[in-house]
Protein backbone atom coordinates (compact mmCIF):
# COMPACT_ATOMS: atom_id res chain seq x y z
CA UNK A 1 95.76 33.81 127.23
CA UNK A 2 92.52 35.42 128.44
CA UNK A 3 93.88 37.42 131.75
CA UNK A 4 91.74 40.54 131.87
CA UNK A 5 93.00 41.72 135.49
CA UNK A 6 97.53 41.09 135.55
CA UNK A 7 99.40 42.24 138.02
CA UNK A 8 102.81 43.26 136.88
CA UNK A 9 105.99 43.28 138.93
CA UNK A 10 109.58 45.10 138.21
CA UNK A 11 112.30 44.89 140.29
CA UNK A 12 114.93 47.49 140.81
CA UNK A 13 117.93 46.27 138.22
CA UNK A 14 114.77 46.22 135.45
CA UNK A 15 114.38 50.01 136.05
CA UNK A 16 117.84 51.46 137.22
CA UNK A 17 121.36 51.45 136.13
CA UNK A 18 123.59 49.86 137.95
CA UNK A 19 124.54 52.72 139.28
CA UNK A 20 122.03 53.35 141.39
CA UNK A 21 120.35 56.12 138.35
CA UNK A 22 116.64 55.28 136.96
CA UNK A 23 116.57 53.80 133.16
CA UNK A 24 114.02 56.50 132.28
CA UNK A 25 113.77 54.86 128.75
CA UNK A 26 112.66 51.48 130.37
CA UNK A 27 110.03 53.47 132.80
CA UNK A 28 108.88 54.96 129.61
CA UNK A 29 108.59 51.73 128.03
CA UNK A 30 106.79 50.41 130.74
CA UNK A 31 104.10 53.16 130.98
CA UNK A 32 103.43 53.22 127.55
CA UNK A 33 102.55 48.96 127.58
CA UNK A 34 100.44 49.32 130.74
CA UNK A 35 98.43 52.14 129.19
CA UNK A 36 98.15 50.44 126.03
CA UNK A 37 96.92 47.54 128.19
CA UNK A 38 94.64 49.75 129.49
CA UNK A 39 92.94 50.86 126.59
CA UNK A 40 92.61 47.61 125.47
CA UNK A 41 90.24 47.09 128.92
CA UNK A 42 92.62 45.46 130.87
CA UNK A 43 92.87 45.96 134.53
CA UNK A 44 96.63 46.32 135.41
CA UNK A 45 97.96 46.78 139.07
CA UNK A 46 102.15 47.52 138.71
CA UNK A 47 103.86 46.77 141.37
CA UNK A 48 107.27 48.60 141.42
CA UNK A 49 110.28 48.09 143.29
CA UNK A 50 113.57 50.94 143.20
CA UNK A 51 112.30 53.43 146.00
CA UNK A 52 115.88 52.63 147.29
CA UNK A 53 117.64 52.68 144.06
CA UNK A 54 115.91 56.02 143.27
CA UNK A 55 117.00 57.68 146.58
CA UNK A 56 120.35 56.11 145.89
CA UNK A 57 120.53 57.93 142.50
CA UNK A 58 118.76 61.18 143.60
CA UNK A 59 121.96 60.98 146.92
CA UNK A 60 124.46 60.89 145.08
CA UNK A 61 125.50 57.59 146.65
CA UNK A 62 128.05 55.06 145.41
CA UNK A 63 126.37 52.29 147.32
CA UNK A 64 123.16 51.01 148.94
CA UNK A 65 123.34 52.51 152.57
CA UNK A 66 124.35 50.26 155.48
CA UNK A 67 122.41 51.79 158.39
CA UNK A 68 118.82 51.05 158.41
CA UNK A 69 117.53 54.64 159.18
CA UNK A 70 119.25 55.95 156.81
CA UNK A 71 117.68 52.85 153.93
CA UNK A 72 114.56 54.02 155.36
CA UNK A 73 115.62 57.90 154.63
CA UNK A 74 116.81 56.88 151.16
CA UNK A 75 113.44 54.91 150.55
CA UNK A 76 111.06 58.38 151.47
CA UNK A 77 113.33 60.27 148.90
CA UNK A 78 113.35 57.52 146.40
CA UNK A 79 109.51 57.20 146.32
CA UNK A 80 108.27 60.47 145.88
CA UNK A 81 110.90 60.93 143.26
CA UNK A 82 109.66 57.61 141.65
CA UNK A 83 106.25 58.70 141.32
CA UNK A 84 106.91 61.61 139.66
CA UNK A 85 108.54 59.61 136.90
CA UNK A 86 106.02 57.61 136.31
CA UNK A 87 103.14 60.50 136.87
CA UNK A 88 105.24 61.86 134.45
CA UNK A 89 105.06 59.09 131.56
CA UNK A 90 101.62 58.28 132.01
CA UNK A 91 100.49 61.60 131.69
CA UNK A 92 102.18 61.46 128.74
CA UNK A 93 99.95 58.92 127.41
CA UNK A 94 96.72 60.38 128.90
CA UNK A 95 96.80 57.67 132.00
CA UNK A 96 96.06 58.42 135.39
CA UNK A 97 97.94 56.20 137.73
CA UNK A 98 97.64 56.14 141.64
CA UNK A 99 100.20 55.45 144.55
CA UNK A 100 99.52 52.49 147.06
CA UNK A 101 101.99 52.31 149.53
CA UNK A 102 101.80 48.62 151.68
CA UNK A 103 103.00 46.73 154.80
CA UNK A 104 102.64 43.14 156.29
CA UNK A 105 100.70 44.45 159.12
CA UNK A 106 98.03 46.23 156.34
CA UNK A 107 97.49 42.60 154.60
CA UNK A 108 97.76 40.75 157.73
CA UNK A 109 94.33 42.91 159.10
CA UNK A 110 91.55 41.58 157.86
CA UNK A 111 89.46 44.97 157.86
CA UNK A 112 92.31 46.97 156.61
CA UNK A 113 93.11 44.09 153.66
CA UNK A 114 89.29 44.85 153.20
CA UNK A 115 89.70 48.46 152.47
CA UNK A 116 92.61 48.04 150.58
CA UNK A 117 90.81 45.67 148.08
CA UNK A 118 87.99 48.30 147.98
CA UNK A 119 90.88 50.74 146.81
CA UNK A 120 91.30 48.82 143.98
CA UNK A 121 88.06 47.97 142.62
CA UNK A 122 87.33 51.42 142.32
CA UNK A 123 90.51 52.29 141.01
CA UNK A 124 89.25 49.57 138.62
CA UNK A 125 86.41 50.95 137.60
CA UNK A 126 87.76 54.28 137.11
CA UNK A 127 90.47 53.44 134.59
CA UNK A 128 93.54 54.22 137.25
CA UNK A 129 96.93 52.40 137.05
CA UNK A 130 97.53 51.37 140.90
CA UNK A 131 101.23 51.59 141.37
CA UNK A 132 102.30 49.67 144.46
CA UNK A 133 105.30 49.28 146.56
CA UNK A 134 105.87 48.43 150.32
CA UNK A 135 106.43 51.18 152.80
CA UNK A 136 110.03 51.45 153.49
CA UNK A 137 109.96 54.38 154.91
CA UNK A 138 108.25 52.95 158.38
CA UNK A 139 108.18 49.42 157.56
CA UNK A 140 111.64 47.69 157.59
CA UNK A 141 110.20 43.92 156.46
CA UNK A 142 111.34 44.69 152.75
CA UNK A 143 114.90 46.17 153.63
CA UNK A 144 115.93 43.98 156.59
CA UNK A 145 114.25 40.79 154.63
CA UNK A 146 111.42 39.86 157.16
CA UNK A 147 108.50 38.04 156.80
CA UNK A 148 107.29 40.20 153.51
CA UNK A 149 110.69 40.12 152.66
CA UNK A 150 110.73 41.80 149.08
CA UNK A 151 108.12 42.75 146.18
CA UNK A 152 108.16 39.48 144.74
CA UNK A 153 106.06 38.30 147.47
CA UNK A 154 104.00 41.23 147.75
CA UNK A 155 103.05 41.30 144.32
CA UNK A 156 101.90 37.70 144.70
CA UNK A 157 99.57 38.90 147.96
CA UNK A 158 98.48 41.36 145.84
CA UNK A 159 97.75 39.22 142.95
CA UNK A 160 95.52 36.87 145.40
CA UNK A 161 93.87 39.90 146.87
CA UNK A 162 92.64 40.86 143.64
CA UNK A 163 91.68 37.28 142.48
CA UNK A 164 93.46 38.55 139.48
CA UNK A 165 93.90 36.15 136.12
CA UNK A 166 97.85 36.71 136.15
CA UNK A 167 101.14 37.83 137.92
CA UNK A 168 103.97 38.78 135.71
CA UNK A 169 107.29 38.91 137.11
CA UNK A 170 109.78 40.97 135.33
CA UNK A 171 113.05 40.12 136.04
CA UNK A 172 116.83 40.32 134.57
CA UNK A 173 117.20 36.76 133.50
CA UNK A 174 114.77 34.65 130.99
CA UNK A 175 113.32 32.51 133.53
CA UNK A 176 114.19 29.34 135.52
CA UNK A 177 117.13 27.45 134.04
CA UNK A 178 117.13 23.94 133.73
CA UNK A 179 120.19 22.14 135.20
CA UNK A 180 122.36 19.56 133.44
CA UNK A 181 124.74 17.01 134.86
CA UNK A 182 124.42 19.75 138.16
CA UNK A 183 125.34 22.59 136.07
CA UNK A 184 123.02 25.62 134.76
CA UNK A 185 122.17 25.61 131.07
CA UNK A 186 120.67 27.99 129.07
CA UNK A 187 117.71 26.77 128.87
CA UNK A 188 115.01 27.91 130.11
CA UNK A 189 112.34 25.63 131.86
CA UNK A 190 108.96 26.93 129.58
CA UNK A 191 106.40 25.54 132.39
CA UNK A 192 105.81 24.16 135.98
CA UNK A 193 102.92 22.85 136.97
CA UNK A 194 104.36 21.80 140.60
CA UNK A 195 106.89 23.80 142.47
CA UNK A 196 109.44 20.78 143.99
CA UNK A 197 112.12 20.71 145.78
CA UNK A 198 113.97 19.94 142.40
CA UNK A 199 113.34 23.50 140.92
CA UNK A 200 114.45 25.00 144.03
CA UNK A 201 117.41 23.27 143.32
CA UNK A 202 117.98 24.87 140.45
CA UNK A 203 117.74 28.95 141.99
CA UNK A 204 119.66 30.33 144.16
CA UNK A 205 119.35 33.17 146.22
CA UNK A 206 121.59 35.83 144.48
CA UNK A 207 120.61 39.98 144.51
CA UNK A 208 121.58 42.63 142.58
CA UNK A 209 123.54 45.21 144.34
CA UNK A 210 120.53 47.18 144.31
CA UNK A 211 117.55 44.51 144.61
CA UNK A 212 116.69 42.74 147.10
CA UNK A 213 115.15 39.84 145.87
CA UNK A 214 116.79 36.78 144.28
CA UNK A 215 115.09 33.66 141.98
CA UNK A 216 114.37 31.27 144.88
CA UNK A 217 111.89 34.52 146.48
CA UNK A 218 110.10 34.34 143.12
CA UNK A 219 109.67 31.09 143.04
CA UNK A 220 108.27 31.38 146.46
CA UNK A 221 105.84 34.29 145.36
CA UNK A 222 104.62 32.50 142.79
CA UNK A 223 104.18 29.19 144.44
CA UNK A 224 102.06 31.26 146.80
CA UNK A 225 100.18 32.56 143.97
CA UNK A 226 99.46 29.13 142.35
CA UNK A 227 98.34 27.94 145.60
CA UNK A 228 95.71 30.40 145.39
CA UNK A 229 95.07 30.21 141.54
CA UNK A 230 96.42 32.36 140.31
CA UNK A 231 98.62 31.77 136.75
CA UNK A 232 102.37 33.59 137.21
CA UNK A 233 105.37 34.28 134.78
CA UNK A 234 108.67 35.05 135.54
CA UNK A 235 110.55 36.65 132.35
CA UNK A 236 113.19 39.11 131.26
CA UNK A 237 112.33 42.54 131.20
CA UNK A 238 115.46 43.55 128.85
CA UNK A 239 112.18 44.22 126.16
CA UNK A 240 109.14 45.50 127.91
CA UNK A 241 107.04 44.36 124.76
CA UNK A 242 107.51 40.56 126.61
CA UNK A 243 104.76 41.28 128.32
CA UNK A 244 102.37 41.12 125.11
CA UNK A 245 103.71 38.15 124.10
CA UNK A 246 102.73 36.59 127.81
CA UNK A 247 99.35 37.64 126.97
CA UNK A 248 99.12 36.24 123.83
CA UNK A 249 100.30 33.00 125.24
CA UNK A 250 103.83 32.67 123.42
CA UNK A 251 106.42 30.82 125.44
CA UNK A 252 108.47 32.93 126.90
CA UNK A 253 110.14 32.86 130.48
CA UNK A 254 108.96 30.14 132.40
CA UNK A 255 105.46 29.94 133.01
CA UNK A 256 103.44 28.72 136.62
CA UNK A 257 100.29 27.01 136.16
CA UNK A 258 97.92 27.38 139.29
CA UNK A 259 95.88 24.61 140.60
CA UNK A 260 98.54 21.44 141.28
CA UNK A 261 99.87 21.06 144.48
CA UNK A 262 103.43 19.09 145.32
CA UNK A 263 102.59 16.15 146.99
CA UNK A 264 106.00 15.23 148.27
C-alpha cells in the first residue's frame, strides 16, 4: 500500500490498563513504529486519546469522574502528563514530536482550520511527529459526546484536512465482525467498499470504562473519511507492529476503501 502521509489513531483501552494506569510498554511500542515510520519518510500525524485515563491514573481514582468540571480537571492533568510520556519515548529514539490540542469550533473556522493545516505542513517538512487530541480541558464535545463526540471522528477530520493517503484506527477488537444467523462471529469482515445500513447492524455502541468511543463512532469516522477519499483501517492494537502489516497491504482488520458511496 503506497500511503506516504497516515494518520494513526489510539484510543484509551489501547494505551492504559484498565485501571485507569498508562501501558508504558505499549506507548513505547508505539513511539518506536511511528519513528521508524518516520525514518522511512513517512509523514505520520498520531492522534491520541487517554488525557482522561492519564489524569485518572495520575488521581488516584477508582473510576472515571462523574461531574464534568472535574472530567475537564482530570483531562488538564492527564495531558500534560501524557506528553511527557511520549516526549519521553521519542526522545528516546531521536524524534521530535509536537502537541496539537483541537476543538469543533477550531475545524469548524475556516481561517483557523487554515492555520491549523499550515501547522502541519511545516511540522511536515521538519520531520515532527504531530500528536493530537481534543481539548478537554475547555471543550466538553469529547466528554459529554457532542457533535465531535470522540477521537474517532476527529482523527477522520484530521485525516481529510491533511488529504492524507490513510487513517488507521487502533482499536481493542480485530475489526468489524460479520454476523451469522443474527449472531456475531469471529470473523472479521476484511473490506467495505460501502458503509450500509447492514454493517451498522453489525456494531454496536459499547465503551470501555475508560473510552469513550464505541465501533458504530468508527464506522462513522471512517465513512466520513471515505467520503472524502481517504482509505481507513480499523484493527487491533494488542501488537503495535499491525500497523506495518497495514502498510504493506496484508489483510488485517477490516479495511475501508474510499471513493463508493451507498446509494440506498
Amino acid at each position: 500500500m503506497a500511503s506516504n502521509r497516515i494518520v494513526i489513531k489510539v484510543g484509551t483501552s489501547s494505551l492504559a490498563y484498565s485501571n485507569g494506569k498508562l501501558n508504558l510498554r505499549q506507548i513505547e511500542k508505539l513511539c518506536q513504529v511511528i519513528t521508524d515510520l518516520s525514518n522511512r519518510g513517512k509523514e505520520i500525524v498520531l492522534i491520541t486519546s487517554g488525557a482522561i485515563g492519564a489524569g485518572i491514573g495520575r488521581l488516584g481514582l477508582n473510576d472515571k469522574p462523574k461531574k464534568l468540571e472535574m472530567k475537564q480537571a482530570t483531562a488538564a492533568i492527564g495531558q500534560a502528563y501524557l506528553m511527557q510520556i511520549y516526549q519521553r519515548f521519542f526522545a528516546k529514539y531521536s524524534q521530535l514530536c509536537a502537541q496539537m490540542l483541537l476543538t469543533k469550533e477550531i475545524v469548524d473556522n475556516h481561517l483557523k482550520r487554515e492555520n491549523v493545516v499550515r501547522t502541519f505542513e511545516e511540522l511536515f517538512k521538519i520531520g515532527v511527529i504531530p500528536i493530537v487530541n481534543e481539548n478537554d480541558s475547555v471543550s466538553t464535545d469529547e466528554i459529554i459526546g457532542d457533535v465531535f463526540s470522540d477521537n474517532d471522528n476527529l482523527s477522520s477530520v484530521v485525516a481529510v484536512i491533511n488529504k492524507a493517503d490513510l487513517l488507521i484506527i487502533l482499536s481493542n477488537i480485530d475489526g468489524v465482525y460479520k454476523k451469522v444467523n443474527g449472531n456475531l462471529s469471529n470473523n472479521v469482515i476484511n473490506n467495505v467498499d460501502i458503509i450500509t445500513e447492514e454493517i451498522y447492524g453489525y456494531v454496536s455502541n459499547e465503551k470501555s470504562s475508560l473510552g469513550t468511543g464505541g465501533m458504530s463512532s468508527k464506522l462513522n469516522a471512517v465513512k466520513y473519511a471515505m467520503d472524502n477519499s481517504v482509505d481507513s483501517i480499523i484493527c487491533n492494537s494488542k501488537d503495535l507492529n499491525i500497523i506495518y502489516d497495514c502498510l504493506e497491504g496484508k489483510i488485517v482488520g477490516t479495511f475501508f476503501k474510499a471513493g463508493k458511496e451507498d446509494e440506498n
